[in-house]
C-alpha atoms as a PDB file:
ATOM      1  CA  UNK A   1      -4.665 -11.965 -14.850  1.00  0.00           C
ATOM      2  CA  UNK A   2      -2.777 -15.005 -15.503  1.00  0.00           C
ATOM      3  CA  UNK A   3       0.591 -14.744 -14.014  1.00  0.00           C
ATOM      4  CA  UNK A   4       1.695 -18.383 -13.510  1.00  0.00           C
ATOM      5  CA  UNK A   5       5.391 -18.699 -13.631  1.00  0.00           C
ATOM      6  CA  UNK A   6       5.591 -15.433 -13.950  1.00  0.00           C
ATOM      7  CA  UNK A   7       8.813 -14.260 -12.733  1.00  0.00           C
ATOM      8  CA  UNK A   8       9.403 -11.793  -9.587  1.00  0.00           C
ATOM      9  CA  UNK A   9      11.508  -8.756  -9.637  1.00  0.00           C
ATOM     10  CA  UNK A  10      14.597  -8.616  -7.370  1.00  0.00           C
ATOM     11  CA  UNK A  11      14.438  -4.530  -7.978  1.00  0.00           C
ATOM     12  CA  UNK A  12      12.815  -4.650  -4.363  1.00  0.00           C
ATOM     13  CA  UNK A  13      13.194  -2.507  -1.217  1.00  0.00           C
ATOM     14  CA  UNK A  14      10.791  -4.553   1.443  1.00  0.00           C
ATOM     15  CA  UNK A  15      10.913  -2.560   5.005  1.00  0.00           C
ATOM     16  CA  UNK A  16       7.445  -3.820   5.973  1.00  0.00           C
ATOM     17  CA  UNK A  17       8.070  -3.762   9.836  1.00  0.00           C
ATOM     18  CA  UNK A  18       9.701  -0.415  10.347  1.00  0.00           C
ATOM     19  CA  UNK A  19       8.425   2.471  10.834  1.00  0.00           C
ATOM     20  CA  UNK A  20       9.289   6.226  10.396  1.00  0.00           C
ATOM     21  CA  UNK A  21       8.601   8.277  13.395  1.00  0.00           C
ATOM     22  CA  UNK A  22       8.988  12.172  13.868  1.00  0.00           C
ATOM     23  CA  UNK A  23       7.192  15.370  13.804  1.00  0.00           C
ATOM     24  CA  UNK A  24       6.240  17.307  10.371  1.00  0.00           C
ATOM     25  CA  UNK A  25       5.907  20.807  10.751  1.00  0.00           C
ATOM     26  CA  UNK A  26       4.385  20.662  13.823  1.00  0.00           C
ATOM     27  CA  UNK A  27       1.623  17.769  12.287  1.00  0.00           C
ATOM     28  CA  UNK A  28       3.023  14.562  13.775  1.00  0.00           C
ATOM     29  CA  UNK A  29       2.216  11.205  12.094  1.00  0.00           C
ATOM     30  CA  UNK A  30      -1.692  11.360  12.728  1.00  0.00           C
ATOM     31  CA  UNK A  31      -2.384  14.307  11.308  1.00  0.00           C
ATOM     32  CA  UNK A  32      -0.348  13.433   8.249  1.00  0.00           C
ATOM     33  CA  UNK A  33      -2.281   9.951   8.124  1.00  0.00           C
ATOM     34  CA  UNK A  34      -6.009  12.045   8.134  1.00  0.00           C
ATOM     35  CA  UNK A  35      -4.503  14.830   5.920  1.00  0.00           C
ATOM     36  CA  UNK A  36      -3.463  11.806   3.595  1.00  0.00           C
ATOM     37  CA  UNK A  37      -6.475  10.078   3.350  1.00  0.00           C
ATOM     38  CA  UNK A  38      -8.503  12.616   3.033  1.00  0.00           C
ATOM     39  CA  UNK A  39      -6.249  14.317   0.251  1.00  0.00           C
ATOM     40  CA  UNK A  40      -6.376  10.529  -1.849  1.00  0.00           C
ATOM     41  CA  UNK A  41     -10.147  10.470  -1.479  1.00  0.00           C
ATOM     42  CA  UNK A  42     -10.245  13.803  -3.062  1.00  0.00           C
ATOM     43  CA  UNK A  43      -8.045  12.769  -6.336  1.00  0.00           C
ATOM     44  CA  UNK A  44      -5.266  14.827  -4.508  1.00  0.00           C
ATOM     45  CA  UNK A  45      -1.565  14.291  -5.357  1.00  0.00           C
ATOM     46  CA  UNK A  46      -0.402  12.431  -2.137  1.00  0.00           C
ATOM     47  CA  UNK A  47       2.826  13.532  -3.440  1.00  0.00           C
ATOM     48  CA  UNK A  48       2.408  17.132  -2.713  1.00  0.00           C
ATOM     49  CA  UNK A  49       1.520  16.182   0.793  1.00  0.00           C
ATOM     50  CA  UNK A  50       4.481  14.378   0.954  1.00  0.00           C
ATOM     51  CA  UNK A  51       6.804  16.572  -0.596  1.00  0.00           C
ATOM     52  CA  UNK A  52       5.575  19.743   1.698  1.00  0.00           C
ATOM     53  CA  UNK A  53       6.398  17.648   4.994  1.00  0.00           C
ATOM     54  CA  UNK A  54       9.611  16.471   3.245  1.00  0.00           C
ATOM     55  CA  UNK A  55      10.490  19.921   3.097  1.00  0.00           C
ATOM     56  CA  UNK A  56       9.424  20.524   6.711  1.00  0.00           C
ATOM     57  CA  UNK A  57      11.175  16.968   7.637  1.00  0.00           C
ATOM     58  CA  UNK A  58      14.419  17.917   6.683  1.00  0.00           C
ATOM     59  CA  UNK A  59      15.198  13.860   7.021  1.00  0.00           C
ATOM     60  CA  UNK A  60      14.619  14.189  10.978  1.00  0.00           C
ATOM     61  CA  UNK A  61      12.763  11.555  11.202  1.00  0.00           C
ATOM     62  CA  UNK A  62      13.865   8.251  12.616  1.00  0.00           C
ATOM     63  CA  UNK A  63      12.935   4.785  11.808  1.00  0.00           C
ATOM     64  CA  UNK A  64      12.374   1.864  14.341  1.00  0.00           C
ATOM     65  CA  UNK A  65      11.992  -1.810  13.328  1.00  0.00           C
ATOM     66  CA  UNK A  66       9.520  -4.165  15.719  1.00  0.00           C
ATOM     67  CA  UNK A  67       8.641  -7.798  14.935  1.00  0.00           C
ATOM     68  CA  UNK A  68       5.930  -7.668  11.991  1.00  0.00           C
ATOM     69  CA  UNK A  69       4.660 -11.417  10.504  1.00  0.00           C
ATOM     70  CA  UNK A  70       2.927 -10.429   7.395  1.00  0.00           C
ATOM     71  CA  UNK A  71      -0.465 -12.437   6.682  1.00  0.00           C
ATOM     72  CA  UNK A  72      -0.598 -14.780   3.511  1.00  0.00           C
ATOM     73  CA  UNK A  73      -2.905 -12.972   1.657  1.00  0.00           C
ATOM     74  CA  UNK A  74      -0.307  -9.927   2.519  1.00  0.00           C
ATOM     75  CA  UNK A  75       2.418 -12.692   0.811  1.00  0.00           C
ATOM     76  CA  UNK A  76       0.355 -13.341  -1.786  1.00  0.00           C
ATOM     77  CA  UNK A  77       0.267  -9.569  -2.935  1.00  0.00           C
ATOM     78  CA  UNK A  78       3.901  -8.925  -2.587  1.00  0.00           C
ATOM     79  CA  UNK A  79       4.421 -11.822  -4.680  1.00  0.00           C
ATOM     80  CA  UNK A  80       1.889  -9.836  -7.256  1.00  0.00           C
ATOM     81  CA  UNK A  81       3.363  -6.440  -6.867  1.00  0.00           C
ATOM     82  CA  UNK A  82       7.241  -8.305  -8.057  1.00  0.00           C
ATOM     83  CA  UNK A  83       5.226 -10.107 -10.716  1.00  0.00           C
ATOM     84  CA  UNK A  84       3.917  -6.804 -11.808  1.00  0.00           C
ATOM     85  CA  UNK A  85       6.763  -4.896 -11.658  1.00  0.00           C
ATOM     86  CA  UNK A  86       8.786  -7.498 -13.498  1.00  0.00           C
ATOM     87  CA  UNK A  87       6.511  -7.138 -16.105  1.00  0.00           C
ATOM     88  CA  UNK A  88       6.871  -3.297 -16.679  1.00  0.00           C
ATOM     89  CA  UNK A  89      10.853  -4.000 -16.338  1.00  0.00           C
ATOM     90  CA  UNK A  90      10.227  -6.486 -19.285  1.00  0.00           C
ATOM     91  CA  UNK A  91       7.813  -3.894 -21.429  1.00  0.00           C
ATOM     92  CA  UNK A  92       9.872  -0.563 -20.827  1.00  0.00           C
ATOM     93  CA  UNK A  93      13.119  -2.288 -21.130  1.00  0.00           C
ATOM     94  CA  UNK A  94      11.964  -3.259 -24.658  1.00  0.00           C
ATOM     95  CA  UNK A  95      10.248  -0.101 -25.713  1.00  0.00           C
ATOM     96  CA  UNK A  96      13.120   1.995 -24.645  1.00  0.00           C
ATOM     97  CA  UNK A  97      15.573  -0.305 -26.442  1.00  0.00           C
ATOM     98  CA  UNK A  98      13.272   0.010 -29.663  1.00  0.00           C
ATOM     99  CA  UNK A  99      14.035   3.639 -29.699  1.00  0.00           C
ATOM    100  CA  UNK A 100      17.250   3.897 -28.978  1.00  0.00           C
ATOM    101  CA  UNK A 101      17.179   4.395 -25.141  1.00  0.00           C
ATOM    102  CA  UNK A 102      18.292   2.474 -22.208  1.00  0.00           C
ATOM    103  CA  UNK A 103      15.288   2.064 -19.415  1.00  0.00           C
ATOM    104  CA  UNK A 104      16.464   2.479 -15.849  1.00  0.00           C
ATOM    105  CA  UNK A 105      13.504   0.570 -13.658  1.00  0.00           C
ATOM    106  CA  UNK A 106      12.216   2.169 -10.354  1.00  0.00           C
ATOM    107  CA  UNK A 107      12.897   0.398  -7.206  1.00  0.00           C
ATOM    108  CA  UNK A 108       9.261  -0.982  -5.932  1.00  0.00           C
ATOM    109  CA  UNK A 109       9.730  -0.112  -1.655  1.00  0.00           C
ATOM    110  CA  UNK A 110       7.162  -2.259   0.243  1.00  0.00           C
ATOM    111  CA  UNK A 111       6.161  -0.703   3.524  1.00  0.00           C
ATOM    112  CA  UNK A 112       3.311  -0.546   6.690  1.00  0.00           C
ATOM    113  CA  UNK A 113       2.215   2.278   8.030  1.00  0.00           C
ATOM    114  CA  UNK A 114       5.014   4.967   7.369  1.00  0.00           C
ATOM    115  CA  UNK A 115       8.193   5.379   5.601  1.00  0.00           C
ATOM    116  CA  UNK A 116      10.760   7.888   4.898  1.00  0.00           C
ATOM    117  CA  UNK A 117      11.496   8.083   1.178  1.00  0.00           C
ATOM    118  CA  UNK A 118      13.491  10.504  -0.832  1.00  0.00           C
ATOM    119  CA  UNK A 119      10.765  12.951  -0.918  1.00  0.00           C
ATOM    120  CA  UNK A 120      10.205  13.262   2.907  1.00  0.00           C
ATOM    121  CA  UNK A 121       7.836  11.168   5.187  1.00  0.00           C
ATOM    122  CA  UNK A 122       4.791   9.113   4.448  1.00  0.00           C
ATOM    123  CA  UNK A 123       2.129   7.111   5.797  1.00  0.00           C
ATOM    124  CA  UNK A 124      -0.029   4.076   4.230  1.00  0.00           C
ATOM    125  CA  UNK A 125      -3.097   6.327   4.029  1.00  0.00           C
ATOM    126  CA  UNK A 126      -1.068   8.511   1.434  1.00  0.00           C
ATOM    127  CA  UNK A 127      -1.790   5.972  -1.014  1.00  0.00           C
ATOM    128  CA  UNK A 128       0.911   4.687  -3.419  1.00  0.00           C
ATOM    129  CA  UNK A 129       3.544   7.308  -4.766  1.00  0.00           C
ATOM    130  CA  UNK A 130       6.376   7.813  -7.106  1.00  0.00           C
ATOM    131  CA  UNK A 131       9.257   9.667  -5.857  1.00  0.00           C
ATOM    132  CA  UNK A 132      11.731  11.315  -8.352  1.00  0.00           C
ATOM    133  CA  UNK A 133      14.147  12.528  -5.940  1.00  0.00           C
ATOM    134  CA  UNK A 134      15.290   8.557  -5.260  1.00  0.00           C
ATOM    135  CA  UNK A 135      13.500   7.219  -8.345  1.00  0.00           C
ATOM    136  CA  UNK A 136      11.248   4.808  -6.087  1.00  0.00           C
ATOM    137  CA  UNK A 137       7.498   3.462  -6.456  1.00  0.00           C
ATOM    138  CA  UNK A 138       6.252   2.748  -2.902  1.00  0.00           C
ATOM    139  CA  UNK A 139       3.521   1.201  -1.700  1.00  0.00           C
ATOM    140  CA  UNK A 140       1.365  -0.439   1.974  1.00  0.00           C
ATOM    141  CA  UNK A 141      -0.051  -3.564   0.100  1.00  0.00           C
ATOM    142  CA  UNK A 142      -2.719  -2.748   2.892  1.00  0.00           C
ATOM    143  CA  UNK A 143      -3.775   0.282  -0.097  1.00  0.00           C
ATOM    144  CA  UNK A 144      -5.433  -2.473  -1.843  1.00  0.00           C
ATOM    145  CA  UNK A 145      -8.005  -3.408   0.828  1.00  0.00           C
ATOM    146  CA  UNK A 146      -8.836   0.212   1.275  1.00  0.00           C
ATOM    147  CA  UNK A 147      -9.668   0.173  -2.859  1.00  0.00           C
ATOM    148  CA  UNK A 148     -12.099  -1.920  -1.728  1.00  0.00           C
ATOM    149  CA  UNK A 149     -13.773  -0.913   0.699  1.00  0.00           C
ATOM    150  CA  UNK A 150     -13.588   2.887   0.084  1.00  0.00           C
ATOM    151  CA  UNK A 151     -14.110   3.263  -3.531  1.00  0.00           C
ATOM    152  CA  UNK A 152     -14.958  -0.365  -4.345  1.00  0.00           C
ATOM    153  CA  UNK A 153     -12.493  -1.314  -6.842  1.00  0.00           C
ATOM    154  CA  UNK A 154     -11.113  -4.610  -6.729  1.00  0.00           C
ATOM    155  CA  UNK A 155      -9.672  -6.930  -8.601  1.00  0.00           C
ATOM    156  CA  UNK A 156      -5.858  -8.399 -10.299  1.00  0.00           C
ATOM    157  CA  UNK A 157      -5.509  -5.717 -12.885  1.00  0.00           C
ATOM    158  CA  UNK A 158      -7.516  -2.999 -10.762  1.00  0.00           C
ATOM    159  CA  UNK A 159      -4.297  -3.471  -8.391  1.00  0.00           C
ATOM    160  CA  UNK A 160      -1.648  -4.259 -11.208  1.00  0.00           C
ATOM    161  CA  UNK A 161      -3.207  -0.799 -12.686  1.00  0.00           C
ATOM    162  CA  UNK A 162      -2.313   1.268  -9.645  1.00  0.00           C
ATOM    163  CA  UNK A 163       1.195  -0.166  -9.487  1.00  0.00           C
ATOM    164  CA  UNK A 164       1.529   0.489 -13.337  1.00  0.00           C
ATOM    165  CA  UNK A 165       0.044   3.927 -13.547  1.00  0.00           C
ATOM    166  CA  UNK A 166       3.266   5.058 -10.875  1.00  0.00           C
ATOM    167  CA  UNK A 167       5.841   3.098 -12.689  1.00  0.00           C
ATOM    168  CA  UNK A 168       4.427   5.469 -15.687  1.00  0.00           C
ATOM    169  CA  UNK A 169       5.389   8.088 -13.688  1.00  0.00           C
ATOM    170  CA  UNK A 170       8.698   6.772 -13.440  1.00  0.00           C
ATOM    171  CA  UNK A 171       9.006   6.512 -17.212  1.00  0.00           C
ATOM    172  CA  UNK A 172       8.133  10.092 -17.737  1.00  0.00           C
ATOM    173  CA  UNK A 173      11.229  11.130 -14.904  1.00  0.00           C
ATOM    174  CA  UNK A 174      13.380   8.698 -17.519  1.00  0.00           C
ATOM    175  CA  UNK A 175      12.160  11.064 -20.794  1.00  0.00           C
ATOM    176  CA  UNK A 176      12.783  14.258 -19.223  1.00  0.00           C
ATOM    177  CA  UNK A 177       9.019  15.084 -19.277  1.00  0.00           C
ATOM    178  CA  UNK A 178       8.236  14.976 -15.367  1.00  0.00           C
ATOM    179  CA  UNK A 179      10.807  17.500 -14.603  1.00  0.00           C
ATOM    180  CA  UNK A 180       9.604  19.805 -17.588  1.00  0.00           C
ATOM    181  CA  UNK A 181       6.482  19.615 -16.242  1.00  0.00           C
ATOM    182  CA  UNK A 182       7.423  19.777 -12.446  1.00  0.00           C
ATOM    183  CA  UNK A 183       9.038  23.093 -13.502  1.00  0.00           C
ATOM    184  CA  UNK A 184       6.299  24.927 -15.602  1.00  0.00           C
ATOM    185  CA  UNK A 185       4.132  24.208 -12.310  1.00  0.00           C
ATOM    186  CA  UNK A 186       6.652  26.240 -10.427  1.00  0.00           C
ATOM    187  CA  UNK A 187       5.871  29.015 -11.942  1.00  0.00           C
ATOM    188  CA  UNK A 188       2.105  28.836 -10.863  1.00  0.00           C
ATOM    189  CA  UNK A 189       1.199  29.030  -7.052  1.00  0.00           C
ATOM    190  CA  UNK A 190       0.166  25.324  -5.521  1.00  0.00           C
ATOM    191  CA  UNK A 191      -3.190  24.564  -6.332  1.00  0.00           C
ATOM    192  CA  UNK A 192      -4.022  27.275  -8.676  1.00  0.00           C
ATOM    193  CA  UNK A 193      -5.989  26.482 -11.846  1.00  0.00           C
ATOM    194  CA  UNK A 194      -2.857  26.383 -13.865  1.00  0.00           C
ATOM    195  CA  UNK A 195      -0.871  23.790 -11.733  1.00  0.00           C
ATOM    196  CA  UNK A 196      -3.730  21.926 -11.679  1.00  0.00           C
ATOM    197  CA  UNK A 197      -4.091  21.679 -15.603  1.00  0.00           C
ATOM    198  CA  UNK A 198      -0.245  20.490 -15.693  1.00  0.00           C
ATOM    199  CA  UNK A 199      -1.020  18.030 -13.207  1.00  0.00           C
ATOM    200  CA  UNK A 200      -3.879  16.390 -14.639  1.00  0.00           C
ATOM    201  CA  UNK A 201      -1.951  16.207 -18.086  1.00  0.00           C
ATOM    202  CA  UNK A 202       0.995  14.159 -15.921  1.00  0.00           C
ATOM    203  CA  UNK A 203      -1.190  11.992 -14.647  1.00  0.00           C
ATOM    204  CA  UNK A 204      -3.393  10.980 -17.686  1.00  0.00           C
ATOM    205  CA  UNK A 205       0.004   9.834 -19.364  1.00  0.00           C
ATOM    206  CA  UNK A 206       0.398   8.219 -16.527  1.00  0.00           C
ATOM    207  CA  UNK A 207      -3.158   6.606 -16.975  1.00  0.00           C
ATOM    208  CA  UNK A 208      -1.740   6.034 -20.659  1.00  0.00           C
ATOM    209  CA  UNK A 209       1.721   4.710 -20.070  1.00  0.00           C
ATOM    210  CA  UNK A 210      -0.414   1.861 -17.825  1.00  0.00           C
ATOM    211  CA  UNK A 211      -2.610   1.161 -20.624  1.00  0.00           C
ATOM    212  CA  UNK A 212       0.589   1.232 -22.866  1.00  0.00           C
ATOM    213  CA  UNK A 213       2.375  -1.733 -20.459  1.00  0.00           C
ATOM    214  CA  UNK A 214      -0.997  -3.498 -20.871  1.00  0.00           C
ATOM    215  CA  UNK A 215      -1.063  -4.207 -23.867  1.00  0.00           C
ATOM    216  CA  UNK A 216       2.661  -5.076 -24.118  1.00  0.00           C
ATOM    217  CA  UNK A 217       2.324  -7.150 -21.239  1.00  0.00           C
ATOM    218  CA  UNK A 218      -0.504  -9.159 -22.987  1.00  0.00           C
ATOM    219  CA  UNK A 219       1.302  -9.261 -26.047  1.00  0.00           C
ATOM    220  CA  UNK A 220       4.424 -10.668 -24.315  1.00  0.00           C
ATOM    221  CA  UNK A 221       3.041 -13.509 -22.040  1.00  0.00           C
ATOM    222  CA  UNK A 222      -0.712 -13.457 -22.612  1.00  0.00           C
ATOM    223  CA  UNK A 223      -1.765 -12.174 -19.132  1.00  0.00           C
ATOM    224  CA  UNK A 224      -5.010 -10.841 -19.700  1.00  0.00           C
ATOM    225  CA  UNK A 225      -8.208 -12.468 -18.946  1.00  0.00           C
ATOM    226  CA  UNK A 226     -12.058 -11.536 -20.025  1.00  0.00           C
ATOM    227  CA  UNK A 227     -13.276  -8.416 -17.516  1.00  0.00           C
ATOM    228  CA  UNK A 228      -9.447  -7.542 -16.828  1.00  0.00           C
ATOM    229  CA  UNK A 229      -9.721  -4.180 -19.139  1.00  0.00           C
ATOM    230  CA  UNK A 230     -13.155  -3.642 -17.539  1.00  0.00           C
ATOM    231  CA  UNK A 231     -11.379  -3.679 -13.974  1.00  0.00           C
ATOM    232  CA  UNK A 232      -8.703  -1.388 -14.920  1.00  0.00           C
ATOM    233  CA  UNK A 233     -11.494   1.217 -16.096  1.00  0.00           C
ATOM    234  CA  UNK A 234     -13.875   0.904 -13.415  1.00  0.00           C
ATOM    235  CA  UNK A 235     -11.140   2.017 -11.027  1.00  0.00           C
ATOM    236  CA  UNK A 236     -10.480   4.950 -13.233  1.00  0.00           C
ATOM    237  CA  UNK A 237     -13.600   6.058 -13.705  1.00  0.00           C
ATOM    238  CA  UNK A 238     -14.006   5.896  -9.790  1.00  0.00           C
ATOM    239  CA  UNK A 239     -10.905   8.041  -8.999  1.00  0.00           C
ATOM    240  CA  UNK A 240     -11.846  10.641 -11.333  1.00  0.00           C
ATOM    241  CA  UNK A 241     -11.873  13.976  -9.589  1.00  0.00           C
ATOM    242  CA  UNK A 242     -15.325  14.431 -10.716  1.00  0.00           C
ATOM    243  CA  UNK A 243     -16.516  11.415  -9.252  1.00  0.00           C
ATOM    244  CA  UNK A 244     -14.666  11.670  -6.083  1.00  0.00           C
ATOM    245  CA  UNK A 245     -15.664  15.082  -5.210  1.00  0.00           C
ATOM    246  CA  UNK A 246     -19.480  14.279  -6.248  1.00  0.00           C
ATOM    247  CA  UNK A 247     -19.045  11.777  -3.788  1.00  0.00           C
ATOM    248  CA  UNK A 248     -17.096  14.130  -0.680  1.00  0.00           C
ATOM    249  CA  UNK A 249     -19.470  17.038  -1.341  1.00  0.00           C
ATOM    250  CA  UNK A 250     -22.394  16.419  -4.223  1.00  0.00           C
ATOM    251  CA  UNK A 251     -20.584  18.492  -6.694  1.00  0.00           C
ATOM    252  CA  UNK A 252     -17.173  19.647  -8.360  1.00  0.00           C
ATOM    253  CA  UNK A 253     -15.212  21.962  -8.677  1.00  0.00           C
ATOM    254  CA  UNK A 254     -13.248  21.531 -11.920  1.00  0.00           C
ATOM    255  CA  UNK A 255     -10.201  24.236 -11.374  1.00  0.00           C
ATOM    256  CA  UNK A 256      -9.271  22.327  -8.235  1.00  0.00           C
ATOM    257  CA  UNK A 257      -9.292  19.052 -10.405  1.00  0.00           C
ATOM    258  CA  UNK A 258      -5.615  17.902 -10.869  1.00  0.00           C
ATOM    259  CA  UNK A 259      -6.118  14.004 -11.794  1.00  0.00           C
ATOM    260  CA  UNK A 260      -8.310  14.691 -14.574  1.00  0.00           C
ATOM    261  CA  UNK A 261     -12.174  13.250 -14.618  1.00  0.00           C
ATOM    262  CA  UNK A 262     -13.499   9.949 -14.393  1.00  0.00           C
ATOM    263  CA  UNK A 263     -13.747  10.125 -18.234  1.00  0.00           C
ATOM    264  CA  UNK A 264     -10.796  10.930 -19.023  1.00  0.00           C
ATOM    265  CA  UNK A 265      -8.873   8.805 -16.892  1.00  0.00           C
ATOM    266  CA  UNK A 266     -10.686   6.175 -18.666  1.00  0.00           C
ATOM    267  CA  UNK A 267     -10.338   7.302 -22.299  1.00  0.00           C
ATOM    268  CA  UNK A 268      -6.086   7.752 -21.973  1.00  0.00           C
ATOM    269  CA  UNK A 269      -6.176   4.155 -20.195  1.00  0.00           C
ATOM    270  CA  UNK A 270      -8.275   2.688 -23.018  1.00  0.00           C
ATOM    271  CA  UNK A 271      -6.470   4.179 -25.679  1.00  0.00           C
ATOM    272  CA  UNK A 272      -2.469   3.009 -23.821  1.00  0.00           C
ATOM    273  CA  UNK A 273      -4.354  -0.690 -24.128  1.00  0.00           C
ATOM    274  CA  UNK A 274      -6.092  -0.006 -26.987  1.00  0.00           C
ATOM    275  CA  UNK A 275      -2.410   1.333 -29.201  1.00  0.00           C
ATOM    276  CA  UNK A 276       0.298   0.250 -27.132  1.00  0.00           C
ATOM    277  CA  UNK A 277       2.144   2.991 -29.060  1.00  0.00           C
ATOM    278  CA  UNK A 278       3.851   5.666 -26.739  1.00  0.00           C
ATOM    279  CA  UNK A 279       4.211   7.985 -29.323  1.00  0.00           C
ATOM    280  CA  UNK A 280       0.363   8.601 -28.739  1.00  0.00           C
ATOM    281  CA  UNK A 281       0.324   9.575 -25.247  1.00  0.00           C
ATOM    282  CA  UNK A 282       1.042  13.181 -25.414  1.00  0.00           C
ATOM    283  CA  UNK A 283      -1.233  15.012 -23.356  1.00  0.00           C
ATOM    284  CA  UNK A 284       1.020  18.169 -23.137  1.00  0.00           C
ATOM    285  CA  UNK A 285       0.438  19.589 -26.932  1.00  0.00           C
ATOM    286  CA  UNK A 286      -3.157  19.417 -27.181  1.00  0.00           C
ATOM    287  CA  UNK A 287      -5.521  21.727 -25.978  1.00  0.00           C
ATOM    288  CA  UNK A 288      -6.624  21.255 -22.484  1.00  0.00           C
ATOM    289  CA  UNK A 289     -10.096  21.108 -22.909  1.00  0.00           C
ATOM    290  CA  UNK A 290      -9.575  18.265 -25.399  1.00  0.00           C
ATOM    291  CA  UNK A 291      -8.024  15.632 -22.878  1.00  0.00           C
END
């Protein structure tokens, strides 16, 4: 991506160098950090993980600060993640003012190794999250080395894809639709094949609303370079749940799926760059099998 003299967002939260430190239900910080991981690997919502413990937390928790020296290449990525999020400020702030709406941006929180957010207690292994409760995005730039070497996805706009794809989630909290959504799946027990289905539709237009900032990004300062689109969908097609559970066990099980599959993920991120046009990112009216 081309991002020189790009500016940085200010709408940052960096406590990289404390630490949150407590018991969850009994877990402690090590099992939540293996329960994590092993729930992102899976194309599991690491905020359900964090949520439950949240609950469990209560805000008990306390948080210590030591001495922490970040590396340059860790610089060099916070410098990327304000670039980035500066940009979706710039796209959503326009879009929303297009239609008659004013665009509140998340706060981006830059961590290592745990954090307490609004939603209760996380680790870096939880992978990146969006938290409605305090409207933040946060993020252990340390998530983009394990893209790498886990799943092998790498690249500028494999990274500025992640980031994008939880600000989207932060744009459906601002239209009402994630707490529709957050209370149809109420009404289902955790898990079952019907919260699943409402999760997987959240998170494709959250696939889309990246795709959507894109192409408005592009539009607005040029930043995309050849093979930048081809980054973005290799990394969805390799946290599909289909792929990731072909790759944990050597075959799926689609009720448990709650992402949405490789192909999909790639077909609502293709069509956000492709359009650019909100208005076509409804994945709630159409019939599931359809997506």
């Amino acid at each position: 991506m081309k991002l020189e003299g790009r500016r940085v967002s200010t709408n940052v939260d960096d406590r990289r160098g404390g630490s949150s430190v407590g018991k969850i239900g009994g877990i402690g910080i090590g099992g939540l950090i293996i329960i994590g991981l092993i729930t992102w690997l899976l194309g599991g919502n690491p905020g359900d993980v964090i949520q439950e413990a949240g609950q469990v937390l209560g805000g008990a928790g306390q948080t210590t600060t030591g001495n922490y020296t970040p590396t340059a290449e860790e610089e060099e990525l916070a410098t990327f993640a304000k670039q980035i999020l500066a940009g979706t400020e710039d796209v959503w702030t326009a879009i929303f003012k297009a239609n008659g709406l004013t665009y509140q941006p998340p706060k981006l929180v830059l961590f290592s190794g745990a954090v307490q957010s609004g939603c209760g207690g996380a680790t870096s292994q939880s992978g990146p999250f969006y938290c409605s409760a305090d409207q933040c995005v946060y993020i252990d730039l340390s998530f983009f080395t394990s893209m790498k070497k886990q799943i092998g996805a790498d690249g500028d706009f494999a990274y500025a894809y992640v980031i994008a794809h939880e600000v989207g989630h932060h744009v459906q909290n601002q239209l009402g639709v994630l707490g529709k959504a957050h209370q149809q799946m109420s009404r289902y027990k955790a898990n079952s094949k019907e919260y699943n289905q409402i999760s997987v539709r959240l998170e494709l237009q959250a696939d889309f609303y990246a795709g959507v900032w894109a192409h408005h990004d592009n539009k607005m300062f040029g930043s995309l370079e050849p093979g930048d689109i081809d980054e973005g969908l290799a990394v969805a097609a390799k946290i599909g749940d289909d792929y990731l559970q072909k790759q944990a066990y050597g075959y799926t099980v689609p009720d448990s799926f709650n992402h949405g599959t490789s192909a999909q993920r790639s077909k609502w991120l293709k069509k956000g760059i492709a359009t650019g046009d909100p208005s076509q990112g409804d994945t709630f009216s159409i019939a599931y099998n359809s997506l």
